[in-house]
N, C-alpha and C. Protein backbone atom coordinates (compact mmCIF):
# COMPACT_ATOMS: atom_id res chain seq x y z
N UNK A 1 33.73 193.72 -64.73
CA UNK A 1 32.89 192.77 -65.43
C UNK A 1 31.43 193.13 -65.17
N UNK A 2 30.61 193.09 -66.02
CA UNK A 2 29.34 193.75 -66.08
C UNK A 2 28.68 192.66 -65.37
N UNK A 3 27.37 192.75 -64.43
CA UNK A 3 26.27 191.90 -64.10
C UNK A 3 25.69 190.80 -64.94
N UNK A 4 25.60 190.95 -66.15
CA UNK A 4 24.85 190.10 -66.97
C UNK A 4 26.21 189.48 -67.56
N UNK A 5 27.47 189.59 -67.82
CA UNK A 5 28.52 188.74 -67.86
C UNK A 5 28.94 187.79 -66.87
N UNK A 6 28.72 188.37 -65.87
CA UNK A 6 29.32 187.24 -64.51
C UNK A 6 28.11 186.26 -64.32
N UNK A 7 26.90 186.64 -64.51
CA UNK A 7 25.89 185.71 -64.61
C UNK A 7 25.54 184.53 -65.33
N UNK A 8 26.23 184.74 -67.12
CA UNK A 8 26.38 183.77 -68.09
C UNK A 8 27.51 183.40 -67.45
N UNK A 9 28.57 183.59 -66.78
CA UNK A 9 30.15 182.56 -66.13
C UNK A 9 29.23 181.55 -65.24
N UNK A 10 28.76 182.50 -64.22
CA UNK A 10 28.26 181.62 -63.04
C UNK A 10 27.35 180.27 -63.72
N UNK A 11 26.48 181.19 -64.35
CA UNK A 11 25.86 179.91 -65.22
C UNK A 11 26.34 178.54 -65.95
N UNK A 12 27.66 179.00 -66.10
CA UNK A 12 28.42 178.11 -66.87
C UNK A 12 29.40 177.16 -65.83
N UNK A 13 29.42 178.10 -65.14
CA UNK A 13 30.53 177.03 -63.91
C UNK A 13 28.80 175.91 -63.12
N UNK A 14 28.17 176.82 -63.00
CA UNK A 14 27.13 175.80 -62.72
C UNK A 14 26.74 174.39 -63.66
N UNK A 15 27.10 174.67 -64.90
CA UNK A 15 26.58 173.38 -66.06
C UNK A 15 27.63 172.65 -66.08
N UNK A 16 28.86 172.96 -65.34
CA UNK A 16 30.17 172.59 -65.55
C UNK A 16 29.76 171.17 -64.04
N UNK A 17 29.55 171.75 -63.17
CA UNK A 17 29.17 171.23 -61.75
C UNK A 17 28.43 170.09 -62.26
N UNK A 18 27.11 169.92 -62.86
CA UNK A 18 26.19 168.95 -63.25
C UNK A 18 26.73 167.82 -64.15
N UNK A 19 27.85 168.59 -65.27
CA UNK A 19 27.90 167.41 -66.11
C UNK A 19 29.33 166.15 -64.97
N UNK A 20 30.26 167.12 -64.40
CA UNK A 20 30.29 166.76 -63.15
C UNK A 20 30.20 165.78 -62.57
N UNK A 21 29.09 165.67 -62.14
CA UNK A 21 28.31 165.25 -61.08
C UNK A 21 27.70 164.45 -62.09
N UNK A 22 27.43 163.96 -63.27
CA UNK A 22 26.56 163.15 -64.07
C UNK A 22 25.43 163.26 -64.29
N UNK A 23 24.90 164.58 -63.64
CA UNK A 23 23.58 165.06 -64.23
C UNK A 23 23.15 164.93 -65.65
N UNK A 24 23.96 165.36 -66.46
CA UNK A 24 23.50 165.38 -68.00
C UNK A 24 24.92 165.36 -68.54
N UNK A 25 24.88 164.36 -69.99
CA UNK A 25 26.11 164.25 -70.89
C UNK A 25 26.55 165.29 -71.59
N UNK A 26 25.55 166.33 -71.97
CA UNK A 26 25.67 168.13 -72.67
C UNK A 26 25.08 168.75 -71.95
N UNK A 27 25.58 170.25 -72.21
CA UNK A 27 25.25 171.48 -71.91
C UNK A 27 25.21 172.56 -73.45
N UNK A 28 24.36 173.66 -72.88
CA UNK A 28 24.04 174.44 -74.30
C UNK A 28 24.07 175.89 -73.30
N UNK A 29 25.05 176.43 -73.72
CA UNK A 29 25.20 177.74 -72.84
C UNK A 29 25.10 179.22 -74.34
N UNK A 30 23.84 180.39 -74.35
CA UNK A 30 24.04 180.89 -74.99
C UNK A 30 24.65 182.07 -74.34
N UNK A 31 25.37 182.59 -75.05
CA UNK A 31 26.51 183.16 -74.02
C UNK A 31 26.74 184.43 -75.74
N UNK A 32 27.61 185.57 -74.83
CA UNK A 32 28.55 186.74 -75.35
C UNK A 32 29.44 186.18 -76.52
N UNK A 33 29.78 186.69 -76.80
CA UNK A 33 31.33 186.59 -77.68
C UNK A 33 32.12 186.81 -76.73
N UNK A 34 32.27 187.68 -76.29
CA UNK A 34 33.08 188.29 -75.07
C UNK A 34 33.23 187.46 -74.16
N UNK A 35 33.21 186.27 -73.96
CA UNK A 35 32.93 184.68 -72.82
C UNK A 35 33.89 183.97 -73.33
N UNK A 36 33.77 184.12 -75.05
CA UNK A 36 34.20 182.86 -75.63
C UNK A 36 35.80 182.59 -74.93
N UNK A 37 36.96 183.27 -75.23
CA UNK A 37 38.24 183.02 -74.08
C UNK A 37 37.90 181.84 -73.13
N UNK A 38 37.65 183.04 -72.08
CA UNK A 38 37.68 182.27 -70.61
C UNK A 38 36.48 180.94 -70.55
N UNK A 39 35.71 180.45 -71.18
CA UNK A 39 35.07 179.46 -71.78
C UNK A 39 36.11 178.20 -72.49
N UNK A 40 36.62 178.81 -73.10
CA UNK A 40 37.50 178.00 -73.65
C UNK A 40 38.60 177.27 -72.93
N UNK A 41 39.14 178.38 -72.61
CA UNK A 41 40.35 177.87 -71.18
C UNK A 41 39.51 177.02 -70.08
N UNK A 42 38.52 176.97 -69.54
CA UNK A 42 37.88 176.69 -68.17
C UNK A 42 37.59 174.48 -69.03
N UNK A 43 36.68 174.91 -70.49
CA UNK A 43 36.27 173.61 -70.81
C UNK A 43 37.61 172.69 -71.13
N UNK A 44 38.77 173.46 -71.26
CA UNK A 44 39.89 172.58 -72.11
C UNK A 44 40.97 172.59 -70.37
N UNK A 45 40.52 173.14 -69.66
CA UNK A 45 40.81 172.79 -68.19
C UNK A 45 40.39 171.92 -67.13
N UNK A 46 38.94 171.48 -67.72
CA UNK A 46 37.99 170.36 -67.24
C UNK A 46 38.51 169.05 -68.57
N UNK A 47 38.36 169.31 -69.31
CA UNK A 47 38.36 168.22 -70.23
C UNK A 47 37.75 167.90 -71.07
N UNK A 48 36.62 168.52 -71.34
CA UNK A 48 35.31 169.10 -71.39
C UNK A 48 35.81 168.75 -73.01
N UNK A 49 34.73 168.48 -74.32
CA UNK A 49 34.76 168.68 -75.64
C UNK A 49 33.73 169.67 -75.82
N UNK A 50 33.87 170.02 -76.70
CA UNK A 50 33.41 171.83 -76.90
C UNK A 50 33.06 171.96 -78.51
N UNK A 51 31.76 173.00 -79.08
CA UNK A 51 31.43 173.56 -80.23
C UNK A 51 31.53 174.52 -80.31
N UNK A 52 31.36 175.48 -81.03
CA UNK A 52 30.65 176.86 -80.79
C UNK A 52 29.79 176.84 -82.03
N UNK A 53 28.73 177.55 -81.75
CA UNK A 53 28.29 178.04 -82.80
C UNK A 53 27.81 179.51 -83.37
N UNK A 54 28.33 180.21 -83.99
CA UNK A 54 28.76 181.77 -84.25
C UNK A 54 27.03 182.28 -84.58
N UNK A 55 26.19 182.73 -83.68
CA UNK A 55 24.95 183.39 -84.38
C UNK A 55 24.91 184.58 -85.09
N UNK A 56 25.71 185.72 -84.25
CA UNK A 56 25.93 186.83 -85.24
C UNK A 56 26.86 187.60 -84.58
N UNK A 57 27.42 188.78 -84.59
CA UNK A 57 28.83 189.65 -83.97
C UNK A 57 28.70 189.50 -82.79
N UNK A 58 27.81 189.36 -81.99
CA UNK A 58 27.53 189.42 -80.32
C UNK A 58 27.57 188.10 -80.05
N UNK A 59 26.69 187.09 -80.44
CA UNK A 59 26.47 185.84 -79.57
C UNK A 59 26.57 184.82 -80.37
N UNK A 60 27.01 183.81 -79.33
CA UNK A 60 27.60 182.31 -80.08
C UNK A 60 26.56 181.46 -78.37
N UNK A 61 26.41 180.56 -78.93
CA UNK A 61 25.78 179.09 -78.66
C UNK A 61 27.23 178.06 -78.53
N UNK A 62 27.51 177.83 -77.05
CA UNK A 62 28.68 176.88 -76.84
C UNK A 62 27.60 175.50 -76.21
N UNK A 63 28.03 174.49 -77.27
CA UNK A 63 27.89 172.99 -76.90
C UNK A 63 29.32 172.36 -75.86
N UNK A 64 29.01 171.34 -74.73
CA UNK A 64 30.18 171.21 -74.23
C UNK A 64 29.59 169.88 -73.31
N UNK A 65 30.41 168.77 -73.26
CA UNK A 65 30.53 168.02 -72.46
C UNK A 65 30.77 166.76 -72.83
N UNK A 66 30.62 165.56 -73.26
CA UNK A 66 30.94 163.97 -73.45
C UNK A 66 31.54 164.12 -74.68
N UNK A 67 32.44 163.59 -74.89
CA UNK A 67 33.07 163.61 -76.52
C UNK A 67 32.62 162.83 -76.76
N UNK A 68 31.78 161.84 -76.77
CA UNK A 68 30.01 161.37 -77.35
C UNK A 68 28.98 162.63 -77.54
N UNK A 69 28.95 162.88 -77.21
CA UNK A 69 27.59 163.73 -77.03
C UNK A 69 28.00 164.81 -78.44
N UNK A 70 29.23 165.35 -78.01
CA UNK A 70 29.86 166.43 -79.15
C UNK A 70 29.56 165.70 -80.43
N UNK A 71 30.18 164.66 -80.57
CA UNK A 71 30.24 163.56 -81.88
C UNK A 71 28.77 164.03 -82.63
N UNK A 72 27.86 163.65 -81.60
CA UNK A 72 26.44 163.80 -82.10
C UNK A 72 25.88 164.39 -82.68
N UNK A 73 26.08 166.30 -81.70
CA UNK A 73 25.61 167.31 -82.23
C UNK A 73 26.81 167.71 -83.32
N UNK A 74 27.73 167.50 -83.52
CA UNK A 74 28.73 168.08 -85.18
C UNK A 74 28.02 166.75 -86.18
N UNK A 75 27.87 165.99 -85.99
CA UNK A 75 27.44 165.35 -87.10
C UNK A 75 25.55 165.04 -87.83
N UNK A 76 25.23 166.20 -86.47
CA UNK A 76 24.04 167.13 -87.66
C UNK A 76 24.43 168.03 -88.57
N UNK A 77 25.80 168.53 -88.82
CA UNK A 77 26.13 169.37 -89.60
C UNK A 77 25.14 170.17 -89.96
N UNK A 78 24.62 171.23 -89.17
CA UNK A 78 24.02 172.00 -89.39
C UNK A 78 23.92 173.83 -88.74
N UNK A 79 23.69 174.66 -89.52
CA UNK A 79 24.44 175.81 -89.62
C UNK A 79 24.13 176.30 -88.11
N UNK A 80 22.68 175.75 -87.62
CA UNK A 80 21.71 176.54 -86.77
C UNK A 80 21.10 175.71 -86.34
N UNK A 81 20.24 175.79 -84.89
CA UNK A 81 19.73 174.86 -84.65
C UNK A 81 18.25 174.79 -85.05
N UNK A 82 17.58 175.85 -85.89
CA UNK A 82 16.21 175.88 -86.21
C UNK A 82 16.10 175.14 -87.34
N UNK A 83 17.39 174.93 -88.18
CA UNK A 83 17.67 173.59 -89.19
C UNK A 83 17.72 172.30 -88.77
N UNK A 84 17.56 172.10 -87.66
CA UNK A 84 17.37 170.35 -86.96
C UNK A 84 16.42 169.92 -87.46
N UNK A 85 16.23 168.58 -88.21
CA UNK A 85 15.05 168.16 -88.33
C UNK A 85 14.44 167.53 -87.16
N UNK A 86 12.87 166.81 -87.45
CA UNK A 86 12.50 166.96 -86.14
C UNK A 86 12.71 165.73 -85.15
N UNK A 87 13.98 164.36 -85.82
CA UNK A 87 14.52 163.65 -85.14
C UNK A 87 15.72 164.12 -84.19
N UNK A 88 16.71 165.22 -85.11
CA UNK A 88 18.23 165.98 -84.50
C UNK A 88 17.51 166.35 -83.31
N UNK A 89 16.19 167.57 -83.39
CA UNK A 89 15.97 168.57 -82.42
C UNK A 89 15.82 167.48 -80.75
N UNK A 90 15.04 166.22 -81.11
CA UNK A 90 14.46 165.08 -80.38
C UNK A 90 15.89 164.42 -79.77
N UNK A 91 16.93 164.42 -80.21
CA UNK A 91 17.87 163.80 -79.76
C UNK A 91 19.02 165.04 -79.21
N UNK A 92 19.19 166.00 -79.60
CA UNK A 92 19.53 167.03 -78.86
C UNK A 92 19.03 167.46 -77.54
N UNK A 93 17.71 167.22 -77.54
CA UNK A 93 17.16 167.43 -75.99
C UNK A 93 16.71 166.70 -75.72
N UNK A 94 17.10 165.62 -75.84
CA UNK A 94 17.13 164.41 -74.73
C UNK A 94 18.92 164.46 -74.03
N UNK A 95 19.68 164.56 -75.11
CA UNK A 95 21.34 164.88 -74.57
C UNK A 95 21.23 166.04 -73.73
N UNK A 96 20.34 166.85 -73.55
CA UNK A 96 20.40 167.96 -73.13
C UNK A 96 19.63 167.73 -71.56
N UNK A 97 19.20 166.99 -71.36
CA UNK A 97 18.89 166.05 -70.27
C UNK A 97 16.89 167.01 -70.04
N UNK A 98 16.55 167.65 -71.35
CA UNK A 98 15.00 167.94 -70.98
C UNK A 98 14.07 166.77 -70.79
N UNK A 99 13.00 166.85 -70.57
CA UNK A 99 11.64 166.37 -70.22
C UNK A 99 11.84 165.26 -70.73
N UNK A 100 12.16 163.99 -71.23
CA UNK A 100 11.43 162.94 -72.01
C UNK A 100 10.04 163.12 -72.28
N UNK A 101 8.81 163.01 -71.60
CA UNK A 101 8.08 163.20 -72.13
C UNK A 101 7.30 164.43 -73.09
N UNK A 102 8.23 165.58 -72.60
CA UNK A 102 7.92 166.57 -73.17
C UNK A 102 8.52 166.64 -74.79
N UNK A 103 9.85 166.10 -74.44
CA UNK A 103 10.42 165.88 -75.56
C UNK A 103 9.50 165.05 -76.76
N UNK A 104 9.30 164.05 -76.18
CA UNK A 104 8.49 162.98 -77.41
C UNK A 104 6.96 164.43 -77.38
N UNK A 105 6.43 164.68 -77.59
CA UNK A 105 5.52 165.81 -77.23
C UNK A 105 5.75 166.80 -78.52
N UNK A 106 6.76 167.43 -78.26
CA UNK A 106 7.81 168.24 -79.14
C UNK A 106 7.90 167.30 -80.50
N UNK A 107 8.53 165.84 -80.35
CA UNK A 107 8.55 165.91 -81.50
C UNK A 107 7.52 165.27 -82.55
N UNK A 108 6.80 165.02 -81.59
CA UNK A 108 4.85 164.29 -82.46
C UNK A 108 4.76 165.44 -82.86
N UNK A 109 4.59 166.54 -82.04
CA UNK A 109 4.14 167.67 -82.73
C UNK A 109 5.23 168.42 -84.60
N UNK A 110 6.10 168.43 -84.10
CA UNK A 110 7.07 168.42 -85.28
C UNK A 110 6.77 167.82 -86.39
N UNK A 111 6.99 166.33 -86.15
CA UNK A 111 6.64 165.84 -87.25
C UNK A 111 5.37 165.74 -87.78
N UNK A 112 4.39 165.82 -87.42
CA UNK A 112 2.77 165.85 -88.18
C UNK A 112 2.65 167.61 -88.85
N UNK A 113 3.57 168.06 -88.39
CA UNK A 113 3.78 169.67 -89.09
C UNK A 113 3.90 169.48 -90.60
C-alpha cells in the first residue's frame, strides 16, 4: 500500500473516531477510487450512512455519518459541490462542524457576489 493511500485510511479511521465521539454529525473525506471498497466495508461496519461523489477516473468525495446529515447533503441534488448555492454551501459546513463564524463570513460574502 503506497504512503499517500494509508494516509487517506488513517485519515478516515480518524473522522470515523470524531463522529464517534460526537465531534461532528458529517465527514467529507476526498479520497482515491482505489479506497472506495475498504471505505465502504469499514462505514457499513460502523453504521455509518454514506455518499459518494464520482469527480473523475481517480477521485471521488465520500460524505458519511448521521442518516440526518446524509438526508441533507442528497437532497441538494447536486452534481458537485461548486453547484451549492450559497445557503447548501452554509449548511454543509456548518454539518461539517467548520468555523460558525467563518462560515456566516463565507456566506455574506457569497451572497452579495
Amino acid at each position: 500500500m503506497s504512503i499517500e493511500k494509508r494516509r487517506e485510511l488513517d485519515l478516515f479511521i480518524h473522522m470515523i473516531y470524531e463522529l464517534d465521539k460526537g465531534v461532528r454529525v458529517l465527514s467529507l473525506l476526498t479520497t482515491s477510487m482505489d479506497n472506495e471498497d475498504v471505505i465502504k466495508e469499514k462505514l457499513d461496519e460502523c453504521g455509518y450512512k454514506y455518499m459518494f461523489e464520482y469527480l473523475n477516473n481517480k477521485m471521488i468525495n465520500v460524505y458519511f455519518g448521521t442518516a440526518e446529515s446524509i438526508l441533507v447533503v442528497k437532497s441538494f441534488n447536486k452534481s458537485s459541490l461548486t453547484h451549492l448555492s450559497p445557503e447548501e454551501d452554509f449548511i454543509l459546513g456548518i454539518l461539517l462542524g467548520y468555523n460558525t463564524e467563518k462560515q456566516c463570513t463565507r456566506y455574506l460574502s457569497r451572497k452579495s457576489a
